[in-house]
Protein backbone atom coordinates (compact mmCIF):
# COMPACT_ATOMS: atom_id res chain seq x y z
CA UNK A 1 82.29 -30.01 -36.29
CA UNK A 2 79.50 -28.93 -39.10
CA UNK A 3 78.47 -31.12 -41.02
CA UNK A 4 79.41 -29.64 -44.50
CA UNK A 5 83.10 -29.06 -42.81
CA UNK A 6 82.92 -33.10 -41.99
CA UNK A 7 81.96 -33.53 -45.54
CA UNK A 8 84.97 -31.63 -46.62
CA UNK A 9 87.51 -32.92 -44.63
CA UNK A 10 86.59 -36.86 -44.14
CA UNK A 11 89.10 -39.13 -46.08
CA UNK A 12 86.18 -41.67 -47.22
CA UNK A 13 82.59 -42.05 -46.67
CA UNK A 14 81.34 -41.40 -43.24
CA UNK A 15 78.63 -42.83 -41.11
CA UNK A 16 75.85 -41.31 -38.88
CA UNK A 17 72.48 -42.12 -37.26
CA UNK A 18 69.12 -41.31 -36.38
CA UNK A 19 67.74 -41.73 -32.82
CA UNK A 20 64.34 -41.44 -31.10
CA UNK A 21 63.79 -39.66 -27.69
CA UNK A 22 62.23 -42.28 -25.92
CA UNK A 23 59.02 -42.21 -23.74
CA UNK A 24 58.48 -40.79 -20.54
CA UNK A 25 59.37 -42.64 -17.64
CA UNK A 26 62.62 -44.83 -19.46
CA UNK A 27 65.96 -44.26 -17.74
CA UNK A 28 68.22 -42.16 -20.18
CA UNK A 29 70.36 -44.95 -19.19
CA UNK A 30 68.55 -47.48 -21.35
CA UNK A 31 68.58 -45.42 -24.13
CA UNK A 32 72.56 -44.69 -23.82
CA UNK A 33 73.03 -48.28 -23.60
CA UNK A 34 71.65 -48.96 -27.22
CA UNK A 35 74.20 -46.06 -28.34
CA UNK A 36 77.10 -47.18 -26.87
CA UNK A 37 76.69 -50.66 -29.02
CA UNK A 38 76.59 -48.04 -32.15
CA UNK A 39 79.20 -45.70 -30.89
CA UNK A 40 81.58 -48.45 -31.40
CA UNK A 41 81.13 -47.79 -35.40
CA UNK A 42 82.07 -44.53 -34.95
CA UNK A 43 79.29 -42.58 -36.34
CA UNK A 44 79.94 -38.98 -37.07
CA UNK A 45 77.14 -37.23 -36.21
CA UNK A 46 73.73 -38.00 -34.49
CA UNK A 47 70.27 -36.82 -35.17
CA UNK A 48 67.85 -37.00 -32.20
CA UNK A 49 64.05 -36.68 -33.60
CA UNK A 50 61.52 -34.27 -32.17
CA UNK A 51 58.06 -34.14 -31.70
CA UNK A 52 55.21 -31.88 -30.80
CA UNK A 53 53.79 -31.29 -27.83
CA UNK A 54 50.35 -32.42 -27.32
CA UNK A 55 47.96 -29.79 -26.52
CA UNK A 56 44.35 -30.36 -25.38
CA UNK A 57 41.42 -28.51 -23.12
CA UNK A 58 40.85 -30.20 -20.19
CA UNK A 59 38.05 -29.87 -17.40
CA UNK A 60 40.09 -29.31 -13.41
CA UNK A 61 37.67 -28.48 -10.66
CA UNK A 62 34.47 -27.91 -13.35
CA UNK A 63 37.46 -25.36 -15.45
CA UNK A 64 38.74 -25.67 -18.68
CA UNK A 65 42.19 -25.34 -18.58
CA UNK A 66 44.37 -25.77 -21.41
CA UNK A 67 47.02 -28.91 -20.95
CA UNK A 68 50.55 -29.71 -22.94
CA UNK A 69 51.38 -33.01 -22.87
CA UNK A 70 55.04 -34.32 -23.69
CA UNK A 71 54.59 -38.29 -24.38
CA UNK A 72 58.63 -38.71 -25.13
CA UNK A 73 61.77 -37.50 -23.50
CA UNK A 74 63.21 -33.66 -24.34
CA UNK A 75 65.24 -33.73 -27.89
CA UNK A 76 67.76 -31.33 -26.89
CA UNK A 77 68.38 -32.43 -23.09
CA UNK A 78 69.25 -36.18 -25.28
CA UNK A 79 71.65 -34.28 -27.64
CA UNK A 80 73.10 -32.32 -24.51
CA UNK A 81 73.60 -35.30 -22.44
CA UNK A 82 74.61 -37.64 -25.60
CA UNK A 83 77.42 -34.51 -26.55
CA UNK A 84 78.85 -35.15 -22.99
CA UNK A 85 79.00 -38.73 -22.94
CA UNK A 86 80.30 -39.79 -25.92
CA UNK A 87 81.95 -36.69 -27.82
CA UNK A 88 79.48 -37.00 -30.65
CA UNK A 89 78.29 -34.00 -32.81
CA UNK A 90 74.42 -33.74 -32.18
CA UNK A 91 72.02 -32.85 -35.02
CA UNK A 92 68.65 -32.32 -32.86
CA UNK A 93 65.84 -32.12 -35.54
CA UNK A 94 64.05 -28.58 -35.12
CA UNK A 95 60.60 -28.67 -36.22
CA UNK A 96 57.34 -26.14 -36.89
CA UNK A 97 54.64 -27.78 -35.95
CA UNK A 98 53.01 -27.47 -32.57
CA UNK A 99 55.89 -24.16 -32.51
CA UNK A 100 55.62 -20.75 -32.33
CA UNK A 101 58.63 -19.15 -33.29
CA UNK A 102 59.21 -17.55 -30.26
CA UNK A 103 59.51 -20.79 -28.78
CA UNK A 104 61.96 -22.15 -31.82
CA UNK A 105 64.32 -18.94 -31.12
CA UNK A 106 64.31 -20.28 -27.25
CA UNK A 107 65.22 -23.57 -27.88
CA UNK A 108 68.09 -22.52 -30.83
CA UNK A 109 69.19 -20.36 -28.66
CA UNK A 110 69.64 -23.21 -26.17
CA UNK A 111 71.48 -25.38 -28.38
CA UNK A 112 73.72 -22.48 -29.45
CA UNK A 113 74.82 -21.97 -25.60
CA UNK A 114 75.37 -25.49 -25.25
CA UNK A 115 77.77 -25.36 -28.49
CA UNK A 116 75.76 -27.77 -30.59
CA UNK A 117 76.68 -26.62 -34.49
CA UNK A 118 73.93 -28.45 -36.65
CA UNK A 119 70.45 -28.74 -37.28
CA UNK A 120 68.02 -30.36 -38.73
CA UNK A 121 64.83 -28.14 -40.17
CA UNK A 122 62.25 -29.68 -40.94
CA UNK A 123 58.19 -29.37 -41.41
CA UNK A 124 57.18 -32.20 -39.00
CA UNK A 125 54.12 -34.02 -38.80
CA UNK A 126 50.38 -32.98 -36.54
CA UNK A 127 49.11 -29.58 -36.66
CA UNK A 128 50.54 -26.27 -37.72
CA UNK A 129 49.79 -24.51 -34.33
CA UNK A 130 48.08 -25.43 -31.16
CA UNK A 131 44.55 -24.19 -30.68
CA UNK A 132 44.96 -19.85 -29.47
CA UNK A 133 47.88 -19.88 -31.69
CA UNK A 134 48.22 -17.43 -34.20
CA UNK A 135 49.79 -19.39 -37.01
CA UNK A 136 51.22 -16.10 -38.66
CA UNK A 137 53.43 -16.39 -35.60
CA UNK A 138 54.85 -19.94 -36.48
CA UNK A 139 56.80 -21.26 -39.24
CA UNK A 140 54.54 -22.90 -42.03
CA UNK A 141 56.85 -24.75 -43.81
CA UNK A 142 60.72 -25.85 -43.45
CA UNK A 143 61.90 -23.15 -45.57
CA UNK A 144 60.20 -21.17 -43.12
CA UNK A 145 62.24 -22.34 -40.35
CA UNK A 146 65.41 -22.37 -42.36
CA UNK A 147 64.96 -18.54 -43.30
CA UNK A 148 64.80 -17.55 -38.75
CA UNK A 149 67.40 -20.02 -38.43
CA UNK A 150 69.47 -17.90 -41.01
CA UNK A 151 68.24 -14.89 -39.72
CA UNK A 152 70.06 -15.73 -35.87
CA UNK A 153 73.24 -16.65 -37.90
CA UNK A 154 72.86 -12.70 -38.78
CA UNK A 155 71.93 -11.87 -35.39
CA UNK A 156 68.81 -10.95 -36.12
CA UNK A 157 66.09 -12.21 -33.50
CA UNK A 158 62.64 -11.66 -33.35
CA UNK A 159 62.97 -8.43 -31.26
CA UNK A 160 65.65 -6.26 -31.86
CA UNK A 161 68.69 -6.76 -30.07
CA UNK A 162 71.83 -4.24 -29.48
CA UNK A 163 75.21 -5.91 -30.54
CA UNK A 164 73.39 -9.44 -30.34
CA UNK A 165 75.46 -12.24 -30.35
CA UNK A 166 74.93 -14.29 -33.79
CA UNK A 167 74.53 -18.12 -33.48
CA UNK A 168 76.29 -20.18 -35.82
CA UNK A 169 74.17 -22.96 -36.97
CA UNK A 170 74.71 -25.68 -40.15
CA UNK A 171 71.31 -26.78 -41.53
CA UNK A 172 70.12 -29.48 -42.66
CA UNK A 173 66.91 -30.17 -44.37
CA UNK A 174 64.83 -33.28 -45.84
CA UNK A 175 64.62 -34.70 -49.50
CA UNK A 176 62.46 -37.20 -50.54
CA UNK A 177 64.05 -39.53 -53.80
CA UNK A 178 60.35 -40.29 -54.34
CA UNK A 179 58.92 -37.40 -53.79
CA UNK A 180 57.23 -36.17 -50.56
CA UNK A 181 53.53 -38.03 -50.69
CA UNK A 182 51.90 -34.17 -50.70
CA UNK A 183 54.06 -32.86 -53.44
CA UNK A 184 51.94 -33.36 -57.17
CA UNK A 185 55.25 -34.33 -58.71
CA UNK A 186 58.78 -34.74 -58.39
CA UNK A 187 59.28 -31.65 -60.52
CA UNK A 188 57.52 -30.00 -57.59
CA UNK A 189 58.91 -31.63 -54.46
CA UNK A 190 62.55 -30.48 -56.02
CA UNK A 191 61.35 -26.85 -56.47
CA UNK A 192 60.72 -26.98 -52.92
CA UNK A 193 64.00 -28.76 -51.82
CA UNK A 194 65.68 -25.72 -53.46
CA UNK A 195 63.58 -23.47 -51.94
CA UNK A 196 64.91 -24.69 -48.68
CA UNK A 197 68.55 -24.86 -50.01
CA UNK A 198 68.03 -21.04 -51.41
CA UNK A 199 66.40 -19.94 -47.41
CA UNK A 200 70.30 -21.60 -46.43
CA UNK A 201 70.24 -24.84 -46.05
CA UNK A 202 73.46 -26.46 -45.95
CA UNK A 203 73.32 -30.07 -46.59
CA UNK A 204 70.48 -32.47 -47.29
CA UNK A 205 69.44 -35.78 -45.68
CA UNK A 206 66.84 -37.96 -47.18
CA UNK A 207 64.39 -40.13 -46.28
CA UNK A 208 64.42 -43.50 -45.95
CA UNK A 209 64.45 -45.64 -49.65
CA UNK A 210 64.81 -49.27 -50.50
CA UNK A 211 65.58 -48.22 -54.41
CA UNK A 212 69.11 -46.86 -54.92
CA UNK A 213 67.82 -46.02 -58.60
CA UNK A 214 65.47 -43.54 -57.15
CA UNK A 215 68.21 -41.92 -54.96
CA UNK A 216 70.51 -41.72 -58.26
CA UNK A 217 67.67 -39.84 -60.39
CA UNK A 218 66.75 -37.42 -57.37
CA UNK A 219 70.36 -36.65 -57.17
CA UNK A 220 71.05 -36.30 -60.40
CA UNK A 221 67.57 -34.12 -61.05
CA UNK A 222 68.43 -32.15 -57.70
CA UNK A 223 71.47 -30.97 -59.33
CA UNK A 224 70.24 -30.12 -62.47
CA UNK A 225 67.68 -28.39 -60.38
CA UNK A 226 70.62 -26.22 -59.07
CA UNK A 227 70.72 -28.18 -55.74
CA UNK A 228 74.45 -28.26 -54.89
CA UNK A 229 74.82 -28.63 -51.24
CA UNK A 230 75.65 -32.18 -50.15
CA UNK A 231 73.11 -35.11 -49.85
CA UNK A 232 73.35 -37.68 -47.59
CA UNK A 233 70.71 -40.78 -47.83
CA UNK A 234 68.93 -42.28 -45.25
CA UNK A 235 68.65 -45.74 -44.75
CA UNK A 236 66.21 -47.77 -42.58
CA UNK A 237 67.66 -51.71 -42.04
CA UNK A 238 64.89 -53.67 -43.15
CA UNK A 239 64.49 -56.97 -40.56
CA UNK A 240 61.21 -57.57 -40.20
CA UNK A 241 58.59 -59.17 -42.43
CA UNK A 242 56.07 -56.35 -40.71
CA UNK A 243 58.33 -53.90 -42.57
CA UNK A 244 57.00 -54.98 -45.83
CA UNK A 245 53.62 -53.37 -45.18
CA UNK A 246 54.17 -50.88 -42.54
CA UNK A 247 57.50 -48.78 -44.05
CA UNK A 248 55.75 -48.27 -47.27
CA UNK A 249 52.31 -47.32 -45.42
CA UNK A 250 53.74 -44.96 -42.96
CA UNK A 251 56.61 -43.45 -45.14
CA UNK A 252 55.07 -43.71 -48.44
CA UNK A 253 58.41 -45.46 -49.79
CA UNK A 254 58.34 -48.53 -52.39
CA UNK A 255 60.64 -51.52 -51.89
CA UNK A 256 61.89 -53.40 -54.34
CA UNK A 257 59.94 -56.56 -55.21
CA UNK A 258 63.22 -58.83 -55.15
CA UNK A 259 63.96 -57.35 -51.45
CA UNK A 260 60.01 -57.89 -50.95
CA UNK A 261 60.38 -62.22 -52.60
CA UNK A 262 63.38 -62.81 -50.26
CA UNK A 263 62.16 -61.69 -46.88
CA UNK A 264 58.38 -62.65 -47.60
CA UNK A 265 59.41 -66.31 -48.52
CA UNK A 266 61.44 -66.63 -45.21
CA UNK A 267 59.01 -69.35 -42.12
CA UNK A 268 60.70 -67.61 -38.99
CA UNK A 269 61.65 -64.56 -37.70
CA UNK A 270 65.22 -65.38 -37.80
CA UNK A 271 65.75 -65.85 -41.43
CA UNK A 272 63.26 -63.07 -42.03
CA UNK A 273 66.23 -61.09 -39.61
CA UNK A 274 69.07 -62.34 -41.74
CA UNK A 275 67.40 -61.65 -45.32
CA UNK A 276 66.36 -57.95 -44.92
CA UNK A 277 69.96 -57.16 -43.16
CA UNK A 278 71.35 -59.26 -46.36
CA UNK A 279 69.34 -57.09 -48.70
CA UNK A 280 70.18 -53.86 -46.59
CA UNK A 281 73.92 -54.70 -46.33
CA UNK A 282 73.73 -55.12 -50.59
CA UNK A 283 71.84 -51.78 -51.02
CA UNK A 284 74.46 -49.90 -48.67
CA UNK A 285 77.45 -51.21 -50.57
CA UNK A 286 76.45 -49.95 -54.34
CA UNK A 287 75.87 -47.19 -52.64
CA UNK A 288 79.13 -46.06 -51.72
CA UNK A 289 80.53 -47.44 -54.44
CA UNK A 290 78.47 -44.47 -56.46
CA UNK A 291 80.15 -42.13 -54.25
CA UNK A 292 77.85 -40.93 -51.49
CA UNK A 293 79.31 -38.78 -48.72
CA UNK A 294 78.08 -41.12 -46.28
CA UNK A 295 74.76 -43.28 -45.23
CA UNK A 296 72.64 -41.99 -42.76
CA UNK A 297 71.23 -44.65 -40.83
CA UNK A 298 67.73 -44.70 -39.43
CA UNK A 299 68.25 -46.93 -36.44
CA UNK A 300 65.13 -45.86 -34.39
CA UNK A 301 67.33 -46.82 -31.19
CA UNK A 302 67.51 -49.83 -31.65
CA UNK A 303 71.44 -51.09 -32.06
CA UNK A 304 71.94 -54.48 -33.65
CA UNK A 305 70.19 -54.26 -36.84
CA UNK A 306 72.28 -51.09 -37.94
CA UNK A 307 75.38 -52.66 -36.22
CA UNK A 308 74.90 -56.18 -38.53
CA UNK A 309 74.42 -54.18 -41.39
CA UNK A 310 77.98 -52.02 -40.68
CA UNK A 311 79.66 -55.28 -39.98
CA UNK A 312 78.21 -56.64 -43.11
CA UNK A 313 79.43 -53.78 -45.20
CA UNK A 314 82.74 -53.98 -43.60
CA UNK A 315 82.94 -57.96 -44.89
């Protein structure tokens, strides 16, 4: 089912969550078994992140040879093998950099064989283009990606094809409550989001935020903006004192400074556990009670902290 048709259709707010491929050499059965502890909240849809390849120019037998290195297990092959197993809708994050769009049309046209509906377009982090890469030949930014994406809904590919068979694809993009860290200003990071919303996006997920006041201003300026497809937030479960200092660093998000008092005053890791799932569990439920579609939830594979926090909203 798209996404925008589940958005339709669902008789209350939904669920879904975010996975990581994980890295070579784990058995795809260790990953399933942290899913099937979250399958059992029903989640309607899962998003499987991606990542580029690593290139680099290597010396074999005195030659320089150019090398592509994959450090984590293949997105789509997860959402494949995650469709068959449990009968959830994959939403395998499709990304430009380290692409050529050659090799994005490959891999769509993958997913549309395989009868996977959604996707997620989105910038993603390294590089534009590998070294020999002509970056006029790969998407720049996510609006970019959105526009071929839309294009192979037409038909259209990057060579002409006869009576081509048109892929069918719901897309999702990224929005950022508080701004992406590049953008000047929030008045800019929206003008953006819409430009990805005007390429055809379908529905927007954000990313990750600890202050439901932000989310309510970006949604209400993203609509005055002209922004009307859905948006769904994202939310991380915050368990760790660590995640004080590293989510802000890494995803250039602010928590609150009554979230930051409760978990910071907390002498073991256990009460630490129980305060940021507390304050996680509280953030969820005002939430839906301002009406939002559903919660996305960031679980980075990892099962019981996302699980706690269902069963807490659920109390």
């Amino acid at each position: 089912m798209k996404i925008t048709d589940l958005v339709k259709t669902s008789t209350g707010p939904f669920i879904s969550i975010e996975i990581i491929p994980p890295r070579k050499g784990v058995r795809l059965e260790t990953l399933f078994a942290e899913l099937e502890a979250l399958m059992a909240h029903k989640p309607a849809f899962m998003s499987v992140t991606s990542h580029a390849h690593e290139w680099s120019i290597e010396k074999v037998d005195g030659k320089e040879v150019e090398r592509m290195k994959h450090k984590r297990l293949d997105t789509n092959a997860i959402c494949i093998a995650a469709q068959a197993r449990f009968g959830i809708e994959p939403t395998p994050h499709i990304i430009c950099r380290g692409f050529t769009k050659d090799e994005t049309e490959d891999v769509l046209l993958t997913l549309h064989f395989h009868g996977i509906e959604n996707v997620l377009a989105l910038r993603g982090d390294g590089p534009p283009t590998r070294a020999g890469t002509a970056s006029a030949f790969a998407n720049e930014y996510a609006s970019d990606l959105v526009e071929q994406i839309q294009r192979m809904n037409q038909g259209l590919y990057l060579d002409p094809i006869e009576n081509a068979d048109k892929t069918d694809f719901c897309i999702g993009v990224a929005g950022y409550p508080e701004k992406h860290f590049e953008a000047p200003d929030m008045k800019t990071d929206l003008a953006n989001l819409k430009k990805k919303v005007d390429a055809g996006a379908h529905f927007i997920i954000t990313q990750m935020f600890f202050d439901n006041e932000a989310f309510y201003r970006f949604r209400d300026e993203a609509k005055r903006t002209g922004i009307n497809v859905p948006i769904i937030p994202g939310i991380k479960p915050l368990y760790k004192k660590e995640h004080l200092e590293v989510l802000p660093r890494i995803f250039h998000t602010k928590i609150p400074q009554a979230v930051i008092e409760s978990v910071s005053r907390c002498d073991n890791p256990d009460d630490a556990y129980k305060a940021g799932i507390e304050s996680s569990v509280a953030q969820c439920k005002d939430l839906l009670a301002h009406g939002v579609p559903g919660i996305h939830f960031y679980s980075m594979s990892v099962a019981k902290p996302t699980s706690d926090v269902l069963r807490g909203i659920k109390s």
